[in-house]
N, C-alpha and C. Protein backbone atom coordinates (compact mmCIF):
# COMPACT_ATOMS: atom_id res chain seq x y z
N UNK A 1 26.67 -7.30 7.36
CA UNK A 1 25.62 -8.06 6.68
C UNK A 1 24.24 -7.50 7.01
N UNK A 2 23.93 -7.26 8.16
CA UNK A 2 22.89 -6.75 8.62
C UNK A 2 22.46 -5.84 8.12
N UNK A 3 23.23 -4.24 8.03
CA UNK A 3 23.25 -3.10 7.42
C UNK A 3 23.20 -3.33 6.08
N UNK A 4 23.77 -4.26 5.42
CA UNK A 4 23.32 -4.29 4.06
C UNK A 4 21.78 -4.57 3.63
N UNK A 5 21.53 -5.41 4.69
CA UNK A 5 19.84 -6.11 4.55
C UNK A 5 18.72 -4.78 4.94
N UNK A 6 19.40 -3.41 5.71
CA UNK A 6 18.09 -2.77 5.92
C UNK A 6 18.30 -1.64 4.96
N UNK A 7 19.49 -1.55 4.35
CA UNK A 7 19.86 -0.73 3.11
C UNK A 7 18.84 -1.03 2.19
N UNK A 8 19.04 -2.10 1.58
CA UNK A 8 17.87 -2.91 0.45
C UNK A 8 16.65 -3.44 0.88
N UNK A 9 15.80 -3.29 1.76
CA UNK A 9 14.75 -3.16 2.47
C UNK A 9 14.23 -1.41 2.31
N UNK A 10 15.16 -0.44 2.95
CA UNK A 10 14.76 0.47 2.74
C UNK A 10 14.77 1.56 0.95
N UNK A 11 15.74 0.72 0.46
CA UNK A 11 15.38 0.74 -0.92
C UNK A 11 14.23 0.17 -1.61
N UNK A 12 13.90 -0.67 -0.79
CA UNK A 12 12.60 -1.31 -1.36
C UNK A 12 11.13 -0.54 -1.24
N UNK A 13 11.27 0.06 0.34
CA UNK A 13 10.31 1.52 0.60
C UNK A 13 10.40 2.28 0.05
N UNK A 14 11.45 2.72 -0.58
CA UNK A 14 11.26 4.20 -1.24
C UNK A 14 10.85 3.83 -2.80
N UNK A 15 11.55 2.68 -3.10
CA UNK A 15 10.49 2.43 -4.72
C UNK A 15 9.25 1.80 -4.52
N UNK A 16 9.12 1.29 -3.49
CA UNK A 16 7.17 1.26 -4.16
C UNK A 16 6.64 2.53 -3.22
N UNK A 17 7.41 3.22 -2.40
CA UNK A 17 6.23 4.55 -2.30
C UNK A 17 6.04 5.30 -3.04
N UNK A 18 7.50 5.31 -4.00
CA UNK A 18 7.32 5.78 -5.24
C UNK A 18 6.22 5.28 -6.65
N UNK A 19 6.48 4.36 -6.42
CA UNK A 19 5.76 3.75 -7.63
C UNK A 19 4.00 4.09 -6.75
N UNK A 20 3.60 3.90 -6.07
CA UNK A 20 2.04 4.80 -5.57
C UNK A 20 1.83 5.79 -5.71
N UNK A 21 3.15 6.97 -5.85
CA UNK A 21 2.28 8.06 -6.03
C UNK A 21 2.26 8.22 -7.15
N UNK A 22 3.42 7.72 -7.82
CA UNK A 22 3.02 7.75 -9.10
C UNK A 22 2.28 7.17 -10.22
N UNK A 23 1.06 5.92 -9.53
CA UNK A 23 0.94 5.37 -10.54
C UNK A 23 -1.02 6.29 -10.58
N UNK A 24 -1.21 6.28 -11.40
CA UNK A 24 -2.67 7.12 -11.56
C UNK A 24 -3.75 6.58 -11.80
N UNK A 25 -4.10 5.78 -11.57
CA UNK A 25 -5.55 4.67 -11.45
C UNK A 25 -5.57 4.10 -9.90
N UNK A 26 -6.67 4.39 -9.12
CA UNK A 26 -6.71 4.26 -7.73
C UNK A 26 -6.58 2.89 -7.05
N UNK A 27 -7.57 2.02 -8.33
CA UNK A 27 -7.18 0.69 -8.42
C UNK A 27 -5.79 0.00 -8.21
N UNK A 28 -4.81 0.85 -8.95
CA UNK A 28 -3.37 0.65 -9.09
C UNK A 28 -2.47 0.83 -7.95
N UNK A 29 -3.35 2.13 -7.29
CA UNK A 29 -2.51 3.04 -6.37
C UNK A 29 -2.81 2.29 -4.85
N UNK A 30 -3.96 1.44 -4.83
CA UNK A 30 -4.26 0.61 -3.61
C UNK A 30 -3.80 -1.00 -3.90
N UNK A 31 -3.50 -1.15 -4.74
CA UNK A 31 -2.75 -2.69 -4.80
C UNK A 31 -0.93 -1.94 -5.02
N UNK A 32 -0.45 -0.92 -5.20
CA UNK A 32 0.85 -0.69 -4.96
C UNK A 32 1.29 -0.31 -3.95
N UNK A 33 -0.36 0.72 -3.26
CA UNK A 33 -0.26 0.75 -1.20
C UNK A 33 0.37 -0.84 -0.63
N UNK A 34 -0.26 -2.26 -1.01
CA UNK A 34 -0.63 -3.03 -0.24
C UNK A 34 0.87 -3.40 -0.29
N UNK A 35 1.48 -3.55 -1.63
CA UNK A 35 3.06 -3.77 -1.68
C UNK A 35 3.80 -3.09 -0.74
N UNK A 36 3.75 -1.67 -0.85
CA UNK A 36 4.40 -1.08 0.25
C UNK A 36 4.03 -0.96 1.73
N UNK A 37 2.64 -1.48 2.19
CA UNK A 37 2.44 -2.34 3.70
C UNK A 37 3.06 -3.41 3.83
N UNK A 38 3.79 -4.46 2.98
CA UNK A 38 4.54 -5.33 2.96
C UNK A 38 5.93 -5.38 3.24
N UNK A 39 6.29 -4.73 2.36
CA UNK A 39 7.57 -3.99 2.33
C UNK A 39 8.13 -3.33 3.39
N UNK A 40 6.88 -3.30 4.13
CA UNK A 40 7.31 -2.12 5.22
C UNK A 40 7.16 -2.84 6.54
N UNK A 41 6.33 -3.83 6.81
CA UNK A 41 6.70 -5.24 7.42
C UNK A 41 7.74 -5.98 7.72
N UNK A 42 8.44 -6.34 6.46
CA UNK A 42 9.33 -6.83 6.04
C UNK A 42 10.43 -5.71 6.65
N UNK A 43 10.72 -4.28 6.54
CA UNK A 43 11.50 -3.69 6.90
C UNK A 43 11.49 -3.65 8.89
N UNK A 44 10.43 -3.47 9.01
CA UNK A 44 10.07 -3.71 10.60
C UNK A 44 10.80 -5.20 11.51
N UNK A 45 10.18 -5.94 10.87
CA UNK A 45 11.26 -7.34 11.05
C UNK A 45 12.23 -7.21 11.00
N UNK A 46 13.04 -6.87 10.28
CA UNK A 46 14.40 -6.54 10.08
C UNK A 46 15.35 -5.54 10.94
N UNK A 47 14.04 -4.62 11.39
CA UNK A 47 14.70 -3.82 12.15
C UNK A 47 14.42 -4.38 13.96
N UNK A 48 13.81 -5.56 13.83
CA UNK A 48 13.82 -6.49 15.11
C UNK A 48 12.26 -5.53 15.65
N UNK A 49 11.33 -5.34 15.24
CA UNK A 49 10.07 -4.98 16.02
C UNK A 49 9.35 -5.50 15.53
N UNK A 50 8.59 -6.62 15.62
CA UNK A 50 7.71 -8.05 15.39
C UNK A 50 6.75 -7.53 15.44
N UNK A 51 6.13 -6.92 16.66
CA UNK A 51 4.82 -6.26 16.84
C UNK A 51 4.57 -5.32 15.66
N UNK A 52 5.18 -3.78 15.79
CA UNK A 52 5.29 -3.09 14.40
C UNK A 52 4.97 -3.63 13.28
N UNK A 53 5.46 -4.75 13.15
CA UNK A 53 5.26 -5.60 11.99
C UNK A 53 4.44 -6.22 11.40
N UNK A 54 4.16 -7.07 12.76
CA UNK A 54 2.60 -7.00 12.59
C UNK A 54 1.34 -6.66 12.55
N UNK A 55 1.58 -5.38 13.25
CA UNK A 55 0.70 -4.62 13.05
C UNK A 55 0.13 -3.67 11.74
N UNK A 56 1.46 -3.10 10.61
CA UNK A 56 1.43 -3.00 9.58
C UNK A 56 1.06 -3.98 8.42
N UNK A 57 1.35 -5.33 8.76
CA UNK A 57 0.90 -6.09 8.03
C UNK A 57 -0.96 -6.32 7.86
N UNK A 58 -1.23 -5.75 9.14
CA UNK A 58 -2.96 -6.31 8.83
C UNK A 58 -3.53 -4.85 8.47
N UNK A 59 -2.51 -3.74 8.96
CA UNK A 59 -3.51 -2.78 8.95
C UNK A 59 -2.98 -2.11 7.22
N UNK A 60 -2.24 -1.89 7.23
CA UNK A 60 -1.23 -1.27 6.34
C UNK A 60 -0.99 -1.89 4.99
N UNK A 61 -1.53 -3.04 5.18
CA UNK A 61 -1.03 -3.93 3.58
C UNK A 61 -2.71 -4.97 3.45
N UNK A 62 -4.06 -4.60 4.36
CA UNK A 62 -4.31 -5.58 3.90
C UNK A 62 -6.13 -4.43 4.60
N UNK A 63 -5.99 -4.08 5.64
CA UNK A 63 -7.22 -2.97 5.67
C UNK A 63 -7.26 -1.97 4.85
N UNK A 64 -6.37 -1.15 4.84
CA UNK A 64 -6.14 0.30 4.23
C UNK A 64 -6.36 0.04 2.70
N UNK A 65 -5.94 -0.35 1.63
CA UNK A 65 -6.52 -1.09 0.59
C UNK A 65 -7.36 -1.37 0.58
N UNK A 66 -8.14 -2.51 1.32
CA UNK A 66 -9.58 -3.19 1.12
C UNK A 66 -10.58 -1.63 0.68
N UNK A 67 -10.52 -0.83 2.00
CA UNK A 67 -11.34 0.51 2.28
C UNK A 67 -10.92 1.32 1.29
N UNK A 68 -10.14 1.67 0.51
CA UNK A 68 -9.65 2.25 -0.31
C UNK A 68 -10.75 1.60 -2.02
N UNK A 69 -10.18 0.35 -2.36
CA UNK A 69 -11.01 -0.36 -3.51
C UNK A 69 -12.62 -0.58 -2.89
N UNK A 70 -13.09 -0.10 -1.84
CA UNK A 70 -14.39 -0.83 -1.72
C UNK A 70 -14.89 0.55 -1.75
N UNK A 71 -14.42 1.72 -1.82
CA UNK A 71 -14.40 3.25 -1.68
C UNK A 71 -14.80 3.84 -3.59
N UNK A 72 -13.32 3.05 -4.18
CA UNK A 72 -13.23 3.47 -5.55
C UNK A 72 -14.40 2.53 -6.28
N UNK A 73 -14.63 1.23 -5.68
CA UNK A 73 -15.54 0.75 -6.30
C UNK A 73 -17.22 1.50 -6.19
N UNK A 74 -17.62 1.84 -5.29
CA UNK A 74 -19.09 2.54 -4.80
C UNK A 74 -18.99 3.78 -5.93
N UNK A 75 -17.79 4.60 -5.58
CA UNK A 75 -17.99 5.71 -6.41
C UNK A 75 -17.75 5.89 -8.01
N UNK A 76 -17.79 4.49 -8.12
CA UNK A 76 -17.62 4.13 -9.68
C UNK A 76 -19.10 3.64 -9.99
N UNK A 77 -19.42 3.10 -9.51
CA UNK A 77 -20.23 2.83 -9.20
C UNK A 77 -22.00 3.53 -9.54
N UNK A 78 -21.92 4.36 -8.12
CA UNK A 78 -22.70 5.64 -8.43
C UNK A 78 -22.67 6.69 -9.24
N UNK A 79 -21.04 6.74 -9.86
CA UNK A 79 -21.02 7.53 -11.19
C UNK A 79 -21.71 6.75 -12.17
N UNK A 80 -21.67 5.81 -12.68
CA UNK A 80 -22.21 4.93 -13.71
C UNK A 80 -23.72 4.97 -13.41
N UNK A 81 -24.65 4.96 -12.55
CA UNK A 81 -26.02 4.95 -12.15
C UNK A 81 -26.33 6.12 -12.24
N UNK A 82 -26.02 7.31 -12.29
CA UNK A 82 -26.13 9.01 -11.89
C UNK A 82 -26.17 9.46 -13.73
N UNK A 83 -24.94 8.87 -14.29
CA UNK A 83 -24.92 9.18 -15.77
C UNK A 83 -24.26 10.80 -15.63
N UNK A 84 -23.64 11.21 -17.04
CA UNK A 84 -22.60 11.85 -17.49
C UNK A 84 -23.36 13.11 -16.80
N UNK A 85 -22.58 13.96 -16.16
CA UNK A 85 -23.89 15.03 -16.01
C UNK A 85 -22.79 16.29 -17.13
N UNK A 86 -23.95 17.56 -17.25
CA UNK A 86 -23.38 18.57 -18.04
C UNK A 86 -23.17 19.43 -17.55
């Protein structure tokens, strides 16, 4: 039973790390990071390391994102204020 639960856990990591690299809007690619800091939580628990777990959960699913969209937002940002250059 156990082994079945980190089978489909770790199936769950490899499709949303998949689905990040593949998705192409940065916006997209840092809210599908935050899924897979979750996911990967969730796999940590499972594999009985609480700490790990928690530690991915604040840093991994909920910092790393923030800095990421507060990153894509500025430089969207300052592209739009700067204007099209030639």
């Amino acid at each position: 039973m156990a082994d079945a639960v980190i089978v489909v856990a770790l199936l769950l990591v490899a499709a949303s790390a998949t689905a990040a690299v593949a998705a192409r809007d940065p916006v997209r690619q840092a809210l599908v990071l935050s899924v897979l800091g979750v996911v990967l939580a969730i796999l940590f628990t499972v594999l009985q390391a609480p700490d790990v777990a928690l530690s991915q959960l604040a840093v991994g699913s909920a910092l790393t994102p923030l800095l990421l969209l507060l990153a894509v937002h500025k430089v969207r940002r300052r592209g739009r204020r700067e204007g099209p250059r030639r």
